[in-house]
PDB file of N, CA and C in Angstrom:
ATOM      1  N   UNK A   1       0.826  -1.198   0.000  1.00  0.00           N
ATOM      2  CA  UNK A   1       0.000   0.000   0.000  1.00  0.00           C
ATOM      3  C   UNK A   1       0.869   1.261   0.000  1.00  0.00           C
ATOM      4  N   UNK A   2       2.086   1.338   0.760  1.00  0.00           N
ATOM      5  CA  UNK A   2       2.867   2.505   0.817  1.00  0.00           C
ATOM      6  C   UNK A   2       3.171   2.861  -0.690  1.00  0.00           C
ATOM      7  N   UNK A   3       3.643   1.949  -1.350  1.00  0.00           N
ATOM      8  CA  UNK A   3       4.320   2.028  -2.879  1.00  0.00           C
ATOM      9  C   UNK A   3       3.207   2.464  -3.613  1.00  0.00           C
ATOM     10  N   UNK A   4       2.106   2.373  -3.496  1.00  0.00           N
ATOM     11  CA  UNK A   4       0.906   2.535  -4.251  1.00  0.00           C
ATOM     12  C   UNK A   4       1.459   4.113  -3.640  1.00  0.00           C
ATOM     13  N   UNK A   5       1.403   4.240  -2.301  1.00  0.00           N
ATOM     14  CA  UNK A   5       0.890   5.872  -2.136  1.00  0.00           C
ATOM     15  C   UNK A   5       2.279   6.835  -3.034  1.00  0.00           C
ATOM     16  N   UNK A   6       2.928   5.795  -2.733  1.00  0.00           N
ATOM     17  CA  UNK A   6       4.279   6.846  -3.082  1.00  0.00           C
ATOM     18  C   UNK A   6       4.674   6.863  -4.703  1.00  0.00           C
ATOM     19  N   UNK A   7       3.796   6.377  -5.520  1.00  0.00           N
ATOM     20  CA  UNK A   7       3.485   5.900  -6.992  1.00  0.00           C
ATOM     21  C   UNK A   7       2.779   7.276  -7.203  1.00  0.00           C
ATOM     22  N   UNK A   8       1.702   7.505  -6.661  1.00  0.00           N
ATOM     23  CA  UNK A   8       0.649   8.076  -7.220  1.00  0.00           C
ATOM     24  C   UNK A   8       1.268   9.571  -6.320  1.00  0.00           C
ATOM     25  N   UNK A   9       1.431   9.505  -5.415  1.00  0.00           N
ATOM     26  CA  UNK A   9       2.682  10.786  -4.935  1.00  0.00           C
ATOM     27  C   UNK A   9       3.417  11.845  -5.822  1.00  0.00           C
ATOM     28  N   UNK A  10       4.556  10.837  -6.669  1.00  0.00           N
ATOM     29  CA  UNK A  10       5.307  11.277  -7.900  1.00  0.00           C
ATOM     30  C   UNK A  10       4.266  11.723  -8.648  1.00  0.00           C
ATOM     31  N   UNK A  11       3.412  11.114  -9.031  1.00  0.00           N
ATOM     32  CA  UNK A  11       2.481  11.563 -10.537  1.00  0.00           C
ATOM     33  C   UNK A  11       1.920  13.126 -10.020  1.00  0.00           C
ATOM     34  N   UNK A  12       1.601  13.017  -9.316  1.00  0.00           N
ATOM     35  CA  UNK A  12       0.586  14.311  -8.489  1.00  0.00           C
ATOM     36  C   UNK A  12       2.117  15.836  -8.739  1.00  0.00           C
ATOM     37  N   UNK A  13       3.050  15.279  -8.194  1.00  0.00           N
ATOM     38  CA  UNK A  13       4.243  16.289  -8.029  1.00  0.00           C
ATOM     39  C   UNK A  13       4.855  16.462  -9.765  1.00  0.00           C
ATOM     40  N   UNK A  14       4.681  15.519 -10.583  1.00  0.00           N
ATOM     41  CA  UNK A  14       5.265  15.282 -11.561  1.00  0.00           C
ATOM     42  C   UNK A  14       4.606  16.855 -12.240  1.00  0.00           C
ATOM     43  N   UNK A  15       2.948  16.069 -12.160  1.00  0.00           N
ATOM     44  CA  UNK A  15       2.119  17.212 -12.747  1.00  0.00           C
ATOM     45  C   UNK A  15       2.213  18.273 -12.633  1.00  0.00           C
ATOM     46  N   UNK A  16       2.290  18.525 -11.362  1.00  0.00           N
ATOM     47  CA  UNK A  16       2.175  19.914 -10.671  1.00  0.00           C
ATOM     48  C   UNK A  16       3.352  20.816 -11.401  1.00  0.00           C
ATOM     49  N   UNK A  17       4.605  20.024 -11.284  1.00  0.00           N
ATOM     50  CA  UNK A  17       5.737  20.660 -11.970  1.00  0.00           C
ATOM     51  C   UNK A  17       5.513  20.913 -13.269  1.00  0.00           C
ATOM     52  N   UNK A  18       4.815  20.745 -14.121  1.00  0.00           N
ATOM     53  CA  UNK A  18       4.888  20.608 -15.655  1.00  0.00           C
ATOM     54  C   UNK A  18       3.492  21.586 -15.989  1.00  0.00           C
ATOM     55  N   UNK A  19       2.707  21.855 -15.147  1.00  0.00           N
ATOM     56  CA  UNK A  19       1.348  22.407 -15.297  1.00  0.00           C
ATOM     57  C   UNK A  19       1.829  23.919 -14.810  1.00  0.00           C
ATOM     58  N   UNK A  20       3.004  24.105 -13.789  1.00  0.00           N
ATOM     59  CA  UNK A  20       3.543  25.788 -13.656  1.00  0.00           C
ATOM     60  C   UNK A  20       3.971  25.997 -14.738  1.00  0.00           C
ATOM     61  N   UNK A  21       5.264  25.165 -15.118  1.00  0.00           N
ATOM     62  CA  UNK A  21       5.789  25.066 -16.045  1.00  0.00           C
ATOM     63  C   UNK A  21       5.704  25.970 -17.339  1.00  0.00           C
ATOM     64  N   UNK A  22       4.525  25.440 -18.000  1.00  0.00           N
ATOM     65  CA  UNK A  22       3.886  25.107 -18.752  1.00  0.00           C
ATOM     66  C   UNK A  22       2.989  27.142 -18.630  1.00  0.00           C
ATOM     67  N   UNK A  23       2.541  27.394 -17.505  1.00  0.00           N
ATOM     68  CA  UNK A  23       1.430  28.366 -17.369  1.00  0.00           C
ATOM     69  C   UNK A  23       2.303  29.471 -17.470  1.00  0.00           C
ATOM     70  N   UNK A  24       4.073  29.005 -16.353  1.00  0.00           N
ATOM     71  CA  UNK A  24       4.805  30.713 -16.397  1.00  0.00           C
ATOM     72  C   UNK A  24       5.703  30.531 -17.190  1.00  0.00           C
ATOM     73  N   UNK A  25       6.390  29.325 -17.529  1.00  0.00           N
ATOM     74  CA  UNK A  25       7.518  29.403 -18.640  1.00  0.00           C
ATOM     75  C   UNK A  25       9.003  28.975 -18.027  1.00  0.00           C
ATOM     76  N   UNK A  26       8.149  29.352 -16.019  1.00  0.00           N
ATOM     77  CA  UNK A  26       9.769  28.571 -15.222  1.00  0.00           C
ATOM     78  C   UNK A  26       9.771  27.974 -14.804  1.00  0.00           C
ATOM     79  N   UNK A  27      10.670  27.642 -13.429  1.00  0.00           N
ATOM     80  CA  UNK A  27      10.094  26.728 -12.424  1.00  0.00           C
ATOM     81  C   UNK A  27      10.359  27.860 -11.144  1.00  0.00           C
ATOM     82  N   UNK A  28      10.514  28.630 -11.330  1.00  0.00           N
ATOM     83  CA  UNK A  28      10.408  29.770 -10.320  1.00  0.00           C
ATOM     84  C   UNK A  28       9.067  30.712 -10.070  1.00  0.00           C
ATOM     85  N   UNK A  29       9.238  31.010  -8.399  1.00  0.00           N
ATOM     86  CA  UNK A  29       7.717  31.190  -7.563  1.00  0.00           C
ATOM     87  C   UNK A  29       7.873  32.719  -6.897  1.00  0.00           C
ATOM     88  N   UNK A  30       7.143  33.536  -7.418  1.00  0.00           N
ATOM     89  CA  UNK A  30       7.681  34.798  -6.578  1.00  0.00           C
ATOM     90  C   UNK A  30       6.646  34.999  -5.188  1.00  0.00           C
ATOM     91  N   UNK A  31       7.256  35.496  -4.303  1.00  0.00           N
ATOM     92  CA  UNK A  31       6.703  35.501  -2.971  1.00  0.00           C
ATOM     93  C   UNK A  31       7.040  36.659  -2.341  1.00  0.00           C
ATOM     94  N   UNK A  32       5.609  37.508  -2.132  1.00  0.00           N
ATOM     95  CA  UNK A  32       5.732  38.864  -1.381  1.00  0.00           C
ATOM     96  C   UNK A  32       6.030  38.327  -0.153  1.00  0.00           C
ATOM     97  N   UNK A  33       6.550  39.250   1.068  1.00  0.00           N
ATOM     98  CA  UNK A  33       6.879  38.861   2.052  1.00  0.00           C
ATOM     99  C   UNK A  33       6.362  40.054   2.879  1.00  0.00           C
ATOM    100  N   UNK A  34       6.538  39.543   4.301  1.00  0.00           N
ATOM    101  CA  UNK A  34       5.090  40.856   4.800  1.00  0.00           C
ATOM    102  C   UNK A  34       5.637  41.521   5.542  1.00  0.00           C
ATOM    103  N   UNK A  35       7.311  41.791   5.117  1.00  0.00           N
ATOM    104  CA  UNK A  35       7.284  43.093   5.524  1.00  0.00           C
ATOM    105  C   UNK A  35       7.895  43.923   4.701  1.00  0.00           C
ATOM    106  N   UNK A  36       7.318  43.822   3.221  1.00  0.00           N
ATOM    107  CA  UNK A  36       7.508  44.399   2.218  1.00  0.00           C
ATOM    108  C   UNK A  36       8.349  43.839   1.087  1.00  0.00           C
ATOM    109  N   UNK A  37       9.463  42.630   0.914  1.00  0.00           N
ATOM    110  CA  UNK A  37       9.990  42.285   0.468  1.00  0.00           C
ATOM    111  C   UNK A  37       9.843  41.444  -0.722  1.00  0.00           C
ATOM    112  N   UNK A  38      10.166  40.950  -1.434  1.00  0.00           N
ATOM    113  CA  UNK A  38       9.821  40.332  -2.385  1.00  0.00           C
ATOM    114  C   UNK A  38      11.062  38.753  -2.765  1.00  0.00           C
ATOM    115  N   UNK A  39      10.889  37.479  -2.582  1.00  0.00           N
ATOM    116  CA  UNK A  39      11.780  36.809  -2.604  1.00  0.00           C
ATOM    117  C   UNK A  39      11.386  35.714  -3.858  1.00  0.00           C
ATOM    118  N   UNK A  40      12.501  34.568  -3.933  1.00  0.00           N
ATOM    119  CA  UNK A  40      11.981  34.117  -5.287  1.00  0.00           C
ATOM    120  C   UNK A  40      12.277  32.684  -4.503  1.00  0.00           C
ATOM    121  N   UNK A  41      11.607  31.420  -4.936  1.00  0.00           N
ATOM    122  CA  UNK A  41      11.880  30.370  -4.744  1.00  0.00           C
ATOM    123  C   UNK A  41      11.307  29.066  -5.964  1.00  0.00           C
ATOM    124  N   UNK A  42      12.763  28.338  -6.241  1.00  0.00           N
ATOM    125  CA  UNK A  42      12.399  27.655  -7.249  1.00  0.00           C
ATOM    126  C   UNK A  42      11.957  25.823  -7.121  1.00  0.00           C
ATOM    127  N   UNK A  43      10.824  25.583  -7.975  1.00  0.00           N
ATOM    128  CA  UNK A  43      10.042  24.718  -7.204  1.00  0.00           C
ATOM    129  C   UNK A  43      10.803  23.446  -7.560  1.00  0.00           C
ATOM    130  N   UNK A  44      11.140  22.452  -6.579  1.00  0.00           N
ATOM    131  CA  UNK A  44      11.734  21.552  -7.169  1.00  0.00           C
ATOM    132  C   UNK A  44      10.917  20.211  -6.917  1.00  0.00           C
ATOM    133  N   UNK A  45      11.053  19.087  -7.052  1.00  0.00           N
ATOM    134  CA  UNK A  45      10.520  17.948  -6.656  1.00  0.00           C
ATOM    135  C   UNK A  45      10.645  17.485  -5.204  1.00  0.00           C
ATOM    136  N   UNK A  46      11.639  18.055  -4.542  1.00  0.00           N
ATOM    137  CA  UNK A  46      11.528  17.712  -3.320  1.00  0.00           C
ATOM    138  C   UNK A  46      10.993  18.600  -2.487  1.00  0.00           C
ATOM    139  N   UNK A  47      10.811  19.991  -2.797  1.00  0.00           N
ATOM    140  CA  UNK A  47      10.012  21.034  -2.334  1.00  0.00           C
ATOM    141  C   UNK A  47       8.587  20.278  -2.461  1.00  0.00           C
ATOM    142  N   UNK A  48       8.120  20.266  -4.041  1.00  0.00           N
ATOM    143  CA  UNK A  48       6.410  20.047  -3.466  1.00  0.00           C
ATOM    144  C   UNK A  48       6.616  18.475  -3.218  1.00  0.00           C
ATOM    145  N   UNK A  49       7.554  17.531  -2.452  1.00  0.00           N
ATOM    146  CA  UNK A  49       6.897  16.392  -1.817  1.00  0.00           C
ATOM    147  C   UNK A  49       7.034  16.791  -0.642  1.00  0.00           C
ATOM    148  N   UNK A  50       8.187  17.638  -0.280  1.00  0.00           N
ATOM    149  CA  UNK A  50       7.459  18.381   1.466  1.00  0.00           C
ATOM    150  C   UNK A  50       6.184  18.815   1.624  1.00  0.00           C
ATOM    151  N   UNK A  51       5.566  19.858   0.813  1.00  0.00           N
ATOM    152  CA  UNK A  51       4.580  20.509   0.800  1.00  0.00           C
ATOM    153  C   UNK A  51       3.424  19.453   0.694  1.00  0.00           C
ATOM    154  N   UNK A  52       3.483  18.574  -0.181  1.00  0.00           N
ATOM    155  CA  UNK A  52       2.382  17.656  -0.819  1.00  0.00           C
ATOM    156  C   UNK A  52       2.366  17.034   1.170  1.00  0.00           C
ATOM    157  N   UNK A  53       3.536  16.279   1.734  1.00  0.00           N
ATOM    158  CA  UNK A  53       3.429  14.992   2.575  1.00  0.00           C
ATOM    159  C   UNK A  53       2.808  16.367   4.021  1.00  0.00           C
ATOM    160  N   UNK A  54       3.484  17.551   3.965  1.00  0.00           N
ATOM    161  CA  UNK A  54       2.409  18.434   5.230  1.00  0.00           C
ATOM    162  C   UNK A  54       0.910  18.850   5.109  1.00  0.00           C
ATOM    163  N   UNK A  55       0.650  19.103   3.755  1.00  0.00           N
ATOM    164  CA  UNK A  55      -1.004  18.823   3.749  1.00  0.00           C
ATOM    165  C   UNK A  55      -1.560  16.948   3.917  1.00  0.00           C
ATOM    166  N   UNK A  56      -1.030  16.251   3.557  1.00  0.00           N
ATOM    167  CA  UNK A  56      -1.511  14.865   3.734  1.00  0.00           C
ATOM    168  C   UNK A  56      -1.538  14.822   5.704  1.00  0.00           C
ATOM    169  N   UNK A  57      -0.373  15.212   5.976  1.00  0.00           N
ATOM    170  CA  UNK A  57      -0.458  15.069   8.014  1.00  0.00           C
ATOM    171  C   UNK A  57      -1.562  16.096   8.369  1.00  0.00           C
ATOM    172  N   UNK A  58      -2.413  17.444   7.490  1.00  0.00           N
ATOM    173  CA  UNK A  58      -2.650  17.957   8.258  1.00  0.00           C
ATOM    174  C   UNK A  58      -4.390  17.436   7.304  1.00  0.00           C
ATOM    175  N   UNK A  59      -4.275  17.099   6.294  1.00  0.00           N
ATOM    176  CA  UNK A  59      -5.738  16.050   6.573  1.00  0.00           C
ATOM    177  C   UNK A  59      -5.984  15.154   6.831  1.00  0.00           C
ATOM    178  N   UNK A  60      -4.901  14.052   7.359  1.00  0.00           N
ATOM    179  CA  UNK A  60      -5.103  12.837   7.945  1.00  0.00           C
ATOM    180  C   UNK A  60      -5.949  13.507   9.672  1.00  0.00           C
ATOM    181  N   UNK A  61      -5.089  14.573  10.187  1.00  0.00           N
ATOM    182  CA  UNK A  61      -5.483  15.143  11.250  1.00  0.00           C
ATOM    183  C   UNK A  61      -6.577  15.333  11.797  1.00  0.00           C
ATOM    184  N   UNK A  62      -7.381  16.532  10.300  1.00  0.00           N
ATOM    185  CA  UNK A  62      -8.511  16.722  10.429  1.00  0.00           C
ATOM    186  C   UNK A  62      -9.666  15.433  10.119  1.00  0.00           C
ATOM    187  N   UNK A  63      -9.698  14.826   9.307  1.00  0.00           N
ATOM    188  CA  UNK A  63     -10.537  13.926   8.814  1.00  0.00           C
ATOM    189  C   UNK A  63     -10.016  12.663   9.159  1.00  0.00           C
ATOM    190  N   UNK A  64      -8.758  11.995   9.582  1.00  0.00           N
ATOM    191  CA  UNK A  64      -8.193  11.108   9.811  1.00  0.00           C
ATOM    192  C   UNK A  64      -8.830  10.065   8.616  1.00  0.00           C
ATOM    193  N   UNK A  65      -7.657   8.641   8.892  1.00  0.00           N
ATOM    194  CA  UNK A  65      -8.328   7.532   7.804  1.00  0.00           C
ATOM    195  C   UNK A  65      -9.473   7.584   7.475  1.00  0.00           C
ATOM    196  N   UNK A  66     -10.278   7.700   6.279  1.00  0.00           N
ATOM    197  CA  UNK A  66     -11.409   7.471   5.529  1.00  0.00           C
ATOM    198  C   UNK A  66     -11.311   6.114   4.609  1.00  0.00           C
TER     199      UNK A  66
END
């Protein structure tokens, strides 16, 4: 079951990368910052599987196993 999750994991991140891609032309993310600043961060595959695996802990949380 893990390999299943971590199969369908990649595809989800694969996409994601190729669908910015694709919309801005980079793989770079601009980000106002709040106290006026402006910084840049470029999206990589291991960035959105952090991002992807902290929304999965924080809806397992809320909704737990379904």
């Amino acid at each position: 079951m893990n390999n299943l999750i971590s199969t369908y994991r990649r595809r989800i991140l694969k996409a994601a990368l190729l669908r910015h891609q694709r919309k801005t032309g980079s793989s770079l993310l601009v980000i106002k910052l709040n106290k006026g600043g402006i910084s840049t961060i470029e999206l990589t595959e291991i960035l959105l599987d952090g991002l992807l695996r902290k929304f999965e802990r924080l809806a397992l949380g809320e909704y737990g196993n379904v």
